[in-house]
PDB file of N, CA and C in Angstrom:
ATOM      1  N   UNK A   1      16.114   2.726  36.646  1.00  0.00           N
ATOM      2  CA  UNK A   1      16.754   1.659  35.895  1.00  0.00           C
ATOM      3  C   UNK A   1      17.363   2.264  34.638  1.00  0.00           C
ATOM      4  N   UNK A   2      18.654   2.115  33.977  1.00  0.00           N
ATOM      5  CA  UNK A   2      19.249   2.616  33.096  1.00  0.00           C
ATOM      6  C   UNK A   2      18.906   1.573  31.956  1.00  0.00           C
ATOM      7  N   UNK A   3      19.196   2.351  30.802  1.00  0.00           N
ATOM      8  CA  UNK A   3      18.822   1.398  29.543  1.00  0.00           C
ATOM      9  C   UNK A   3      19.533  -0.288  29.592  1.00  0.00           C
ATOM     10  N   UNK A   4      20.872  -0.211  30.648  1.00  0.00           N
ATOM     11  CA  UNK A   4      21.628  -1.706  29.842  1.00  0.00           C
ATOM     12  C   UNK A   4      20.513  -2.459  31.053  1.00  0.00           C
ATOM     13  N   UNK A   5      19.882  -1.913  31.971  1.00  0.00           N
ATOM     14  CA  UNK A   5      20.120  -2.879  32.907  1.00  0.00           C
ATOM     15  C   UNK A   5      18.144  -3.312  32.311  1.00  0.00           C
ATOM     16  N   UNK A   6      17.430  -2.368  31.215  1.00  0.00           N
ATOM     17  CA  UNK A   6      16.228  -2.158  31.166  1.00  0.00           C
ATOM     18  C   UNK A   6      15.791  -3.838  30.245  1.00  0.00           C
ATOM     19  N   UNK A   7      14.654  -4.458  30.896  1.00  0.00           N
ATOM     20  CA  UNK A   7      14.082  -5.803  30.517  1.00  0.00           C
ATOM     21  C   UNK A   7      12.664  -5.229  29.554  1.00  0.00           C
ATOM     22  N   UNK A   8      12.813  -5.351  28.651  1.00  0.00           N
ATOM     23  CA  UNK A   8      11.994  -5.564  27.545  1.00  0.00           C
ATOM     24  C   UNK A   8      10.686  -7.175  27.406  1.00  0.00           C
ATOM     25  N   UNK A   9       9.747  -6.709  27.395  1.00  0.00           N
ATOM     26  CA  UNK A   9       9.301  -7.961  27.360  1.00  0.00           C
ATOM     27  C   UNK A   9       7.939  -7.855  25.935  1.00  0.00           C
ATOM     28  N   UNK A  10       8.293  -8.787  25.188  1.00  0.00           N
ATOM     29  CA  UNK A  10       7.407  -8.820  23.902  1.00  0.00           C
ATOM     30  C   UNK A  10       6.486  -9.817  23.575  1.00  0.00           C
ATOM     31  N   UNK A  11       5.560 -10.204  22.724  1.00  0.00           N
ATOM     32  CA  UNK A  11       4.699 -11.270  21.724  1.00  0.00           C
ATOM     33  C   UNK A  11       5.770 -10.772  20.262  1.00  0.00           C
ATOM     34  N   UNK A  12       5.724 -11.915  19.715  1.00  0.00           N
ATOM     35  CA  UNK A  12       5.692 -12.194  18.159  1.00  0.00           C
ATOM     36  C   UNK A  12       4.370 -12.958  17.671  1.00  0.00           C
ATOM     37  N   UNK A  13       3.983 -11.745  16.583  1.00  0.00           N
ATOM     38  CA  UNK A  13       2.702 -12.116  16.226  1.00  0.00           C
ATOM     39  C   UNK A  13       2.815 -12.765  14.947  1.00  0.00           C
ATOM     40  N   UNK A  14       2.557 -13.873  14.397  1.00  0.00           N
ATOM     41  CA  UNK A  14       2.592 -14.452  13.105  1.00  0.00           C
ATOM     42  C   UNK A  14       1.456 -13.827  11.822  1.00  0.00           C
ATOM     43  N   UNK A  15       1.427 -15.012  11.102  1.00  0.00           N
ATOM     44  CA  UNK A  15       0.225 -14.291   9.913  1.00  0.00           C
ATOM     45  C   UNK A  15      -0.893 -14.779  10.245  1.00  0.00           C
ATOM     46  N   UNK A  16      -1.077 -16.196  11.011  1.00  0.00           N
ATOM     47  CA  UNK A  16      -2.142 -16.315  11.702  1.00  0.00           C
ATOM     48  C   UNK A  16      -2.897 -15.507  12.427  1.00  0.00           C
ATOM     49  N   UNK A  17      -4.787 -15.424  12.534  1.00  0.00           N
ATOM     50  CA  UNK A  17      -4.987 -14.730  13.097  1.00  0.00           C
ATOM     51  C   UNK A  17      -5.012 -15.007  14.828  1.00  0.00           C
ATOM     52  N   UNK A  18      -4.188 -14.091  15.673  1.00  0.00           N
ATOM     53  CA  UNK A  18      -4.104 -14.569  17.071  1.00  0.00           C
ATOM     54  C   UNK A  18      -4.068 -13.148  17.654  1.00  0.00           C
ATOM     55  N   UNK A  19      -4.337 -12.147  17.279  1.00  0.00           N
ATOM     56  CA  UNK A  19      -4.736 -10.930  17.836  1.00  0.00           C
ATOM     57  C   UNK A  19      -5.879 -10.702  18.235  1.00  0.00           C
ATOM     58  N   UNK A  20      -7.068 -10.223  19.129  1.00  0.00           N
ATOM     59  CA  UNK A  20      -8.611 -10.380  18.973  1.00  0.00           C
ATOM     60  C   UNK A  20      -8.430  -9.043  19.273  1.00  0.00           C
ATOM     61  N   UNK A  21      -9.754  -8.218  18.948  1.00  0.00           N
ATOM     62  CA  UNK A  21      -9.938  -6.712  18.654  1.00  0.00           C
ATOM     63  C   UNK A  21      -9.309  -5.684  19.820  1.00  0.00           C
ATOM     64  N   UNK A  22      -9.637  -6.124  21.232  1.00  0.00           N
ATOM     65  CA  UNK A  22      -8.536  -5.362  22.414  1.00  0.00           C
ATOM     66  C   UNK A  22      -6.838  -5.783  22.107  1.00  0.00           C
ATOM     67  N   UNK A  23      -6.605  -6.660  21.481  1.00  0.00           N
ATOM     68  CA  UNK A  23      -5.062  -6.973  22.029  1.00  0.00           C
ATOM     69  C   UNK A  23      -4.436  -6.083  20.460  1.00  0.00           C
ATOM     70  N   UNK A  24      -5.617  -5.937  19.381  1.00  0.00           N
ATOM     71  CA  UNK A  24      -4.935  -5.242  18.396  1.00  0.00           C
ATOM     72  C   UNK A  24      -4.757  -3.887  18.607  1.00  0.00           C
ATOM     73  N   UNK A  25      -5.782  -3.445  19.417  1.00  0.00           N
ATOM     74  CA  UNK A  25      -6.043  -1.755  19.884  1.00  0.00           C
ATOM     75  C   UNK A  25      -4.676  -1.566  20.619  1.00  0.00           C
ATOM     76  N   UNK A  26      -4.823  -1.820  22.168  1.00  0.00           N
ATOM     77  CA  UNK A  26      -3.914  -2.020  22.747  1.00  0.00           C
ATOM     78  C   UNK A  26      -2.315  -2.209  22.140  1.00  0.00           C
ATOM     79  N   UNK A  27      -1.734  -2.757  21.013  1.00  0.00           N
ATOM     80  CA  UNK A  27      -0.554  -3.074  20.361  1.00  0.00           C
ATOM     81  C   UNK A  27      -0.575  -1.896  19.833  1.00  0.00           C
ATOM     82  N   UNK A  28      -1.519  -1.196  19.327  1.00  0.00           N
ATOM     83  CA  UNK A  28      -1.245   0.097  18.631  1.00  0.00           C
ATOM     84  C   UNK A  28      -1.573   1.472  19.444  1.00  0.00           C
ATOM     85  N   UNK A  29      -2.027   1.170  20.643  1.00  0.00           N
ATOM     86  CA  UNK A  29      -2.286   2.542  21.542  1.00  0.00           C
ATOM     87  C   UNK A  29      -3.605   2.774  21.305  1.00  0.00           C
ATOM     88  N   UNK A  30      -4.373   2.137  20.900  1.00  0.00           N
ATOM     89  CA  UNK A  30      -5.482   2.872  20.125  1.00  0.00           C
ATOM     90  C   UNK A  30      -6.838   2.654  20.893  1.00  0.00           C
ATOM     91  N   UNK A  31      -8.154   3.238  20.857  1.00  0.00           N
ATOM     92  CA  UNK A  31      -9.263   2.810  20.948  1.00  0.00           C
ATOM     93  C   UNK A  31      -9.587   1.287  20.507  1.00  0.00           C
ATOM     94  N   UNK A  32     -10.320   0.742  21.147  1.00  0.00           N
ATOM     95  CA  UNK A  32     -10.890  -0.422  20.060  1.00  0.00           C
ATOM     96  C   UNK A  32     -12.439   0.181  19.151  1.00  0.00           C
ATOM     97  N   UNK A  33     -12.642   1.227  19.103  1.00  0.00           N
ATOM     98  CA  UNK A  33     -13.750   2.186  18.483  1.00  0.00           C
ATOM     99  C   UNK A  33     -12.631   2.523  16.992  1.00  0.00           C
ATOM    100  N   UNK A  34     -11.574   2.666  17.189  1.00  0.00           N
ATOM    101  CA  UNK A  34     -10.655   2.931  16.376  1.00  0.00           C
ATOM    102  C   UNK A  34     -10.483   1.717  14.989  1.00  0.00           C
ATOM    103  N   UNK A  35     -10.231   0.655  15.701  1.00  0.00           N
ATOM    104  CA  UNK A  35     -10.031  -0.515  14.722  1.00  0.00           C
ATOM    105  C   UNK A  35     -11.300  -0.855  14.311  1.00  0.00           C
ATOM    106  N   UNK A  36     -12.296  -0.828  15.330  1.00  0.00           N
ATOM    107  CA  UNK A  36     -13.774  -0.947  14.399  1.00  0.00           C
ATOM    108  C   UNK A  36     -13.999  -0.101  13.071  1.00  0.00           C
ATOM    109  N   UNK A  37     -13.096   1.086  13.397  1.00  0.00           N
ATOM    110  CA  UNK A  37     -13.784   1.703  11.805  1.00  0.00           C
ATOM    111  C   UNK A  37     -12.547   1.482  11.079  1.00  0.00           C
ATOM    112  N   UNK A  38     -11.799   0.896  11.286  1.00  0.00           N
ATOM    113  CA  UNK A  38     -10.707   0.826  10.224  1.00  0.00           C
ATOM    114  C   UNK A  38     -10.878  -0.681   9.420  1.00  0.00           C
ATOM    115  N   UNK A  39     -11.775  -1.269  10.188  1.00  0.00           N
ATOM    116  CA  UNK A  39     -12.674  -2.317   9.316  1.00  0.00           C
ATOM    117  C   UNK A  39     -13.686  -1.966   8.849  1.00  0.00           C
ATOM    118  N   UNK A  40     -14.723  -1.324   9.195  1.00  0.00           N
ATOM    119  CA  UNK A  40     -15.574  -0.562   8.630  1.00  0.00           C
ATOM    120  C   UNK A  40     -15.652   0.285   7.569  1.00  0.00           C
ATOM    121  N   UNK A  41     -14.100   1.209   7.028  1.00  0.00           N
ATOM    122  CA  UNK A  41     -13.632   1.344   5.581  1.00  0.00           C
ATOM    123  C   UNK A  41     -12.752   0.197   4.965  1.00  0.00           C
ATOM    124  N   UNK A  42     -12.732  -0.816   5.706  1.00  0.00           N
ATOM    125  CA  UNK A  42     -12.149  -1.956   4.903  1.00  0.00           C
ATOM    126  C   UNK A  42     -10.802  -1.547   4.536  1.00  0.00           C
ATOM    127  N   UNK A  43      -9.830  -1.035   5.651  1.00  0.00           N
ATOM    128  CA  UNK A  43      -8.235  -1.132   5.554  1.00  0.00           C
ATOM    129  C   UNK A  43      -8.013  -2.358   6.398  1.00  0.00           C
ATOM    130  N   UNK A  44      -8.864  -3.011   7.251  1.00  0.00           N
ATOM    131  CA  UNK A  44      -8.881  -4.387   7.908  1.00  0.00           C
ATOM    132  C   UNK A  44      -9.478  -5.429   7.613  1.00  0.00           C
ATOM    133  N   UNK A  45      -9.293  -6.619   7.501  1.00  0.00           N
ATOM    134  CA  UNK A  45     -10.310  -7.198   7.056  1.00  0.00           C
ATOM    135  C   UNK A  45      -9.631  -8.578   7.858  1.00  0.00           C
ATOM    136  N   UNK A  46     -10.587  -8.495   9.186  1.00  0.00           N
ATOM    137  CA  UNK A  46     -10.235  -9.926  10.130  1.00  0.00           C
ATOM    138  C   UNK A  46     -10.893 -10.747   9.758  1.00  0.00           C
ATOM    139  N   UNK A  47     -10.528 -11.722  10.468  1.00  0.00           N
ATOM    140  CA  UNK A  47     -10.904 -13.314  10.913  1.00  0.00           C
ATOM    141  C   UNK A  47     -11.920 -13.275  12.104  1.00  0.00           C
ATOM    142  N   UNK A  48     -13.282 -14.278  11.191  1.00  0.00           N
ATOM    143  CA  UNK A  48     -14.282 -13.977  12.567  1.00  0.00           C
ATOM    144  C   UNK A  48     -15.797 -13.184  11.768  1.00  0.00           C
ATOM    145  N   UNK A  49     -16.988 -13.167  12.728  1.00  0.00           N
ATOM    146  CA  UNK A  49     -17.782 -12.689  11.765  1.00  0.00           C
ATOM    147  C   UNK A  49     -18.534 -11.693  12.813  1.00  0.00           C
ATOM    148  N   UNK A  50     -18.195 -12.036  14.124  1.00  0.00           N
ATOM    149  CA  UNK A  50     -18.773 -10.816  14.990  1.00  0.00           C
ATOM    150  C   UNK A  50     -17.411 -10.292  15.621  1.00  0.00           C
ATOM    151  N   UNK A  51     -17.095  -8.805  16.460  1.00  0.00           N
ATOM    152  CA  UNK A  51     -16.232  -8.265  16.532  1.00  0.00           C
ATOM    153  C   UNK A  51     -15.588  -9.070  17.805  1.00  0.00           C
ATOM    154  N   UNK A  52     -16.598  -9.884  18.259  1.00  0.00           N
ATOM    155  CA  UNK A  52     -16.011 -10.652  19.690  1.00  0.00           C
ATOM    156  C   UNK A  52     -14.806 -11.924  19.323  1.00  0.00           C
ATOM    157  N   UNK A  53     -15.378 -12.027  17.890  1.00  0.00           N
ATOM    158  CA  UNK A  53     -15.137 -13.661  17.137  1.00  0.00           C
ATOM    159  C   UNK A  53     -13.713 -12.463  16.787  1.00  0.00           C
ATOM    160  N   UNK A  54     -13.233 -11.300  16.014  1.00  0.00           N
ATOM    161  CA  UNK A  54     -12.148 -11.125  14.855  1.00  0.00           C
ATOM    162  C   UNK A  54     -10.763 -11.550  15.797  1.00  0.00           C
ATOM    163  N   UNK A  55     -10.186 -11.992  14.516  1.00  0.00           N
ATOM    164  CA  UNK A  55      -9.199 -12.111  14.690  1.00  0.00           C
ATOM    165  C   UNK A  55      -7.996 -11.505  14.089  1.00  0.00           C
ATOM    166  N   UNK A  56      -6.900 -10.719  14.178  1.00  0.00           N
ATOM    167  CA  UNK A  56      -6.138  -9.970  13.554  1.00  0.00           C
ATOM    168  C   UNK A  56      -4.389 -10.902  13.418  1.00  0.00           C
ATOM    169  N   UNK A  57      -4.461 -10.553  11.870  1.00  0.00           N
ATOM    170  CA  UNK A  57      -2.804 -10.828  11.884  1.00  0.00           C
ATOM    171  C   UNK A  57      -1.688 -10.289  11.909  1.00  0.00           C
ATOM    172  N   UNK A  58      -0.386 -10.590  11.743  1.00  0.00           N
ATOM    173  CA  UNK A  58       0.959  -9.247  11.558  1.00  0.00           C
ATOM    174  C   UNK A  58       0.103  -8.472  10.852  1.00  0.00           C
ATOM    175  N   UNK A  59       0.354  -8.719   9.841  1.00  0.00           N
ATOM    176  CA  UNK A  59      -0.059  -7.812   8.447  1.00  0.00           C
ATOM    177  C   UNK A  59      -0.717  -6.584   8.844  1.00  0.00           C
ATOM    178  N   UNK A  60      -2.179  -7.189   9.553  1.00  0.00           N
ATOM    179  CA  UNK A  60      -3.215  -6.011  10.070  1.00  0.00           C
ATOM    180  C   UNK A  60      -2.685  -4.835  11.398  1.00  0.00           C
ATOM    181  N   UNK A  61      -1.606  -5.796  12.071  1.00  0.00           N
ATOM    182  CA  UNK A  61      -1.224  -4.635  13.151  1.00  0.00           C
ATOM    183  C   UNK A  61      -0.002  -4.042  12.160  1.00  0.00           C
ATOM    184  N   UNK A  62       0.518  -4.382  11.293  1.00  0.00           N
ATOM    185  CA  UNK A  62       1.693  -3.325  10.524  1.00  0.00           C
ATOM    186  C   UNK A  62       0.424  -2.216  10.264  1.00  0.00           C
ATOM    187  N   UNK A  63      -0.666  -2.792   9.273  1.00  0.00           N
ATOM    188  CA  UNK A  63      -1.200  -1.645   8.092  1.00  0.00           C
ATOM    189  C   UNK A  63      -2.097  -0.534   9.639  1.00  0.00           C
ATOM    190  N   UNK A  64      -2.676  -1.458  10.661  1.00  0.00           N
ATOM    191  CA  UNK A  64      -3.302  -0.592  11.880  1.00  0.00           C
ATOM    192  C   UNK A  64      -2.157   0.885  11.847  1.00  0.00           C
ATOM    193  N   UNK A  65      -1.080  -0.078  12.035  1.00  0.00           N
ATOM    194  CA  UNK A  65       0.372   1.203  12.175  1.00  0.00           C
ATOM    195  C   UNK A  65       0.269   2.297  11.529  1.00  0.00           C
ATOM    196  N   UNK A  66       0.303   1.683  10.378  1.00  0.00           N
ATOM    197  CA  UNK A  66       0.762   2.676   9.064  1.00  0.00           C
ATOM    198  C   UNK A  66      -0.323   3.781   9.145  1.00  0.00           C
ATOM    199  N   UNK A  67      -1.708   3.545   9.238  1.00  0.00           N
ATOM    200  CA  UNK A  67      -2.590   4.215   8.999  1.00  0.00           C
ATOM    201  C   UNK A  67      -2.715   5.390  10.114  1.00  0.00           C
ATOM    202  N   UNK A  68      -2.299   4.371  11.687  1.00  0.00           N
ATOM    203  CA  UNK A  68      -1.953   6.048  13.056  1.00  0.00           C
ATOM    204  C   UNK A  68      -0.639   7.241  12.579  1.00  0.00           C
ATOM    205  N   UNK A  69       0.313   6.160  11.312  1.00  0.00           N
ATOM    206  CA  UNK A  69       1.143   7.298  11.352  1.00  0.00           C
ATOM    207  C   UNK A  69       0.714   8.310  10.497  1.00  0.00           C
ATOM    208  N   UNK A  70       0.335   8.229   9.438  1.00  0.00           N
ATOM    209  CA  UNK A  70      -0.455   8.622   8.544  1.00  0.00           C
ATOM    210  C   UNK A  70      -1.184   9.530   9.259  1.00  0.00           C
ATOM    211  N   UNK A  71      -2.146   9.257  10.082  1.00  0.00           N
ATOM    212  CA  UNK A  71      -3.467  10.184  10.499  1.00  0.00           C
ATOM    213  C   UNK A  71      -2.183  11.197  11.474  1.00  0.00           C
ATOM    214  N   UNK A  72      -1.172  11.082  12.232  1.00  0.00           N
ATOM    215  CA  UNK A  72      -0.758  11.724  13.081  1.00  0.00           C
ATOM    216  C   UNK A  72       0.238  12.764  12.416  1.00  0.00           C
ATOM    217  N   UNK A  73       1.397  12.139  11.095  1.00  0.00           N
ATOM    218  CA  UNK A  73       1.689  12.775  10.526  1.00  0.00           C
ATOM    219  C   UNK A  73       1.391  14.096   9.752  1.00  0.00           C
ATOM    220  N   UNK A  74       0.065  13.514   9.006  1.00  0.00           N
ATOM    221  CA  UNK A  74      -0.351  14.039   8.077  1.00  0.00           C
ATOM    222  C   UNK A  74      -1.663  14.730   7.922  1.00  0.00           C
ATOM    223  N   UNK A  75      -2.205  14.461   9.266  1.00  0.00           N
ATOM    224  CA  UNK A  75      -3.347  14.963   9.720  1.00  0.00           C
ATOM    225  C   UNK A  75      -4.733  14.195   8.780  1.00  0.00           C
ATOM    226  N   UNK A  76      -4.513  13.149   7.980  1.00  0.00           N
ATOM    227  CA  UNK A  76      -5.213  12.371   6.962  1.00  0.00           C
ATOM    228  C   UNK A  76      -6.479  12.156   7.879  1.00  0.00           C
ATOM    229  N   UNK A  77      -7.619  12.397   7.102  1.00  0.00           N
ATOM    230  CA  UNK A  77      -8.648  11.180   7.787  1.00  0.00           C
ATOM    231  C   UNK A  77      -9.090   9.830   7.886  1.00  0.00           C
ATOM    232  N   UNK A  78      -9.296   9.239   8.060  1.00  0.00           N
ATOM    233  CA  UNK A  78      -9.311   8.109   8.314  1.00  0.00           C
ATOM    234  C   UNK A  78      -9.792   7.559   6.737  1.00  0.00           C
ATOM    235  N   UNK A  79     -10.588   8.189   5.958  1.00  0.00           N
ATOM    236  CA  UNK A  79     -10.778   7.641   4.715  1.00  0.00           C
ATOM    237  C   UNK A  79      -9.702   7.944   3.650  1.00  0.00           C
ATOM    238  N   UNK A  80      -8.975   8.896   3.916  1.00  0.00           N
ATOM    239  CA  UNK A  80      -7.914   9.241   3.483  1.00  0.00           C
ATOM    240  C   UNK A  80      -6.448   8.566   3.317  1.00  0.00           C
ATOM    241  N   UNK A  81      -6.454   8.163   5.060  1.00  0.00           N
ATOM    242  CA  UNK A  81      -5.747   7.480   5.315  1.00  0.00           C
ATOM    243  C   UNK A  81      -5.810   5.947   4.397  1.00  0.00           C
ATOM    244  N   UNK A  82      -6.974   5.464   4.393  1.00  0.00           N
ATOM    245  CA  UNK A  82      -7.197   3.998   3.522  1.00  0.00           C
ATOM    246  C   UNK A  82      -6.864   4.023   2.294  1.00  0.00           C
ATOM    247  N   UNK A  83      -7.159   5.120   1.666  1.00  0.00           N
ATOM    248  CA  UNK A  83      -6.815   4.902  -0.088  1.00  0.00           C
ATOM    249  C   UNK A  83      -5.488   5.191   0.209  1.00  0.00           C
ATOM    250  N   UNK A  84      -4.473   5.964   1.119  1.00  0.00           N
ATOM    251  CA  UNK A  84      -2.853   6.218   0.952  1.00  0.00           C
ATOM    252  C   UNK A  84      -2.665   4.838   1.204  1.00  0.00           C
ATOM    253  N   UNK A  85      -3.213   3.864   1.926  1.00  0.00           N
ATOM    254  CA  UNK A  85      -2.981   2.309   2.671  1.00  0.00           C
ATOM    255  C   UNK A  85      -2.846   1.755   1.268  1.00  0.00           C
ATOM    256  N   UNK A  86      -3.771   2.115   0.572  1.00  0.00           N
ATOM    257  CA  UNK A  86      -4.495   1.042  -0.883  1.00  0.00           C
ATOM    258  C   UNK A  86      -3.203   1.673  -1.749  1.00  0.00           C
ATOM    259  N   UNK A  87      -3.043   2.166  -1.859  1.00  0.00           N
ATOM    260  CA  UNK A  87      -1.924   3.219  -2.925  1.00  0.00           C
ATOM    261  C   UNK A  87      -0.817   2.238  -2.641  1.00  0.00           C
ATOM    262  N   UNK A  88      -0.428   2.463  -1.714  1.00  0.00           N
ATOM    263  CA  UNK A  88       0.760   2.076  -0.424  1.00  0.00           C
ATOM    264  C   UNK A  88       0.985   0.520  -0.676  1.00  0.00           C
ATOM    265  N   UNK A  89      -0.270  -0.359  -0.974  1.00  0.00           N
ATOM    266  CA  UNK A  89      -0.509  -1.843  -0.769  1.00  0.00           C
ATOM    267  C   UNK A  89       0.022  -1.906  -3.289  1.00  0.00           C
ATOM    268  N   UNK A  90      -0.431  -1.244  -3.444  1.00  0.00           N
ATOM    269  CA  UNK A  90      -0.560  -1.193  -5.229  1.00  0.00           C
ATOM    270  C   UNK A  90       0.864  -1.016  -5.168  1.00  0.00           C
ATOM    271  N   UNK A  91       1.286  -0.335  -4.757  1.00  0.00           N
ATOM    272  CA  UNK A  91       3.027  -0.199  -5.078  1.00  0.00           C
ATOM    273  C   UNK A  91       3.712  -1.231  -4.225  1.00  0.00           C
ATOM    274  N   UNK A  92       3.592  -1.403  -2.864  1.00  0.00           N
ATOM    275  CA  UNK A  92       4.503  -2.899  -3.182  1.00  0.00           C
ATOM    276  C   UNK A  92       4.332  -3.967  -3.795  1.00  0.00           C
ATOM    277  N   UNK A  93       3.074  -4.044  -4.285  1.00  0.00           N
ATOM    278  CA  UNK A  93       2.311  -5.669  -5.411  1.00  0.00           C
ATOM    279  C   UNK A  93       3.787  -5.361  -6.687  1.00  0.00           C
ATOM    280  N   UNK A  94       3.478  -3.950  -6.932  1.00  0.00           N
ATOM    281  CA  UNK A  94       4.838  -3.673  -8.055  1.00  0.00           C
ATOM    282  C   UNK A  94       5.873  -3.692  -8.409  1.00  0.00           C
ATOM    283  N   UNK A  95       6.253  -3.607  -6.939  1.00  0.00           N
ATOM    284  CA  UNK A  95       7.426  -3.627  -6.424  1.00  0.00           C
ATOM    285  C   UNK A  95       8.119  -4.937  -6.738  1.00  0.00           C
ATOM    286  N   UNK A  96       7.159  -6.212  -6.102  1.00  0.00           N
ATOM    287  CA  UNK A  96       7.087  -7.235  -6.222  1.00  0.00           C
ATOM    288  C   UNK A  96       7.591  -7.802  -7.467  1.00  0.00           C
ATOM    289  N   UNK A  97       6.165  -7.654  -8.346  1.00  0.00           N
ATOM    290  CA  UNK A  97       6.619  -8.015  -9.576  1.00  0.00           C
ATOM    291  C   UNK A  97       7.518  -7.266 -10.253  1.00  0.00           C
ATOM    292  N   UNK A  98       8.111  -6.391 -10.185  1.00  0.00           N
ATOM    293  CA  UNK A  98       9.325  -5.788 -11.141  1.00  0.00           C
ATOM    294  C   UNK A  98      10.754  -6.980 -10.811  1.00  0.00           C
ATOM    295  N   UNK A  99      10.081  -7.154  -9.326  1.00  0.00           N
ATOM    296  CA  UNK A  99      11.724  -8.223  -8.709  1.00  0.00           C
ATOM    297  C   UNK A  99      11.108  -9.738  -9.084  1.00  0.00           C
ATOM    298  N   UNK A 100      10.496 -10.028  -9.758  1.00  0.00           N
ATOM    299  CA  UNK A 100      10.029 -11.204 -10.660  1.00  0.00           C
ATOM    300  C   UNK A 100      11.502 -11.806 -11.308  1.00  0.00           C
ATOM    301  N   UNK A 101      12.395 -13.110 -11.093  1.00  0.00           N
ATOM    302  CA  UNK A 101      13.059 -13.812 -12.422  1.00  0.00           C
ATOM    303  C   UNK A 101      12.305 -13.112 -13.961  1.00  0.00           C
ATOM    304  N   UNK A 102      13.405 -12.979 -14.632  1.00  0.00           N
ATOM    305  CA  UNK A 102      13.019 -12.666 -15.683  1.00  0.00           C
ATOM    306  C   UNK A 102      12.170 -11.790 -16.413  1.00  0.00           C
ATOM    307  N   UNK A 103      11.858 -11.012 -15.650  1.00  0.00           N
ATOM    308  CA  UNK A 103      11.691  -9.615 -16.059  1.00  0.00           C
ATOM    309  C   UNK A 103      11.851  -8.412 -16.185  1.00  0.00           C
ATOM    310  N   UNK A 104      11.627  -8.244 -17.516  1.00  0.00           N
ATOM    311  CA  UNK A 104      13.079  -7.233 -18.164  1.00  0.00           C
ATOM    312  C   UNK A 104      12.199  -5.784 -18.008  1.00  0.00           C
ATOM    313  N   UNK A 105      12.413  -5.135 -16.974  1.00  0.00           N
ATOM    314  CA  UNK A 105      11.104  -3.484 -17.143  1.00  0.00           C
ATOM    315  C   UNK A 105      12.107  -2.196 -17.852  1.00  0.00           C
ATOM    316  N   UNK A 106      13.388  -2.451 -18.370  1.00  0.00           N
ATOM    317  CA  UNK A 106      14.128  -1.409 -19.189  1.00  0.00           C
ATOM    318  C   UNK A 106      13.707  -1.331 -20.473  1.00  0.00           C
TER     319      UNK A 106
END
């Protein structure tokens, strides 16, 4: 099959949580041993109070992302990887507020 003729088939995931711990693994290639510890240093933080119950949102499968590219890029460890996440999360909050109405940062 050539690319024009190739059928793509997707989910759009909202901010709600509607991901549960296989369908987040799976979206990212990953173990589900994988996303357990990426809640376990608290770069995740689902919906739900046992791992059968979590529930994951966009947000968590972007930052899941960020953190495989990170570890694959950069060879980071996984705790490593979280504070570049936390760094990563501090600068767009900044980002944010610099693009605030009315504020003058010159």
């Amino acid at each position: 099959m050539d690319m024009e003729n190739e059928i793509l088939i997707g989910s759009v995931v909202g901010d709600e949580g509607v991901l549960a711990l296989e369908e987040l693994a799976r979206a990212c290639g990953a173990e589900v041993e994988w996303i357990v510890e990426l809640v376990a240093v608290g770069v995740l933080a689902p919906e739900g109070r046992e791992t059968t119950d979590w529930r994951f949102r966009a947000v968590d499968l972007t930052c899941a992302r960020r953190v495989a590219r990170l570890q694959r890029d950069f060879g980071a460890s996984l705790e490593a990887a979280a504070v570049m996440i936390d760094l990563l999360k501090q600068i767009d909050q900044l980002h944010a507020r610099l693009k605030q109405p009315g504020l003058n940062v010159d």
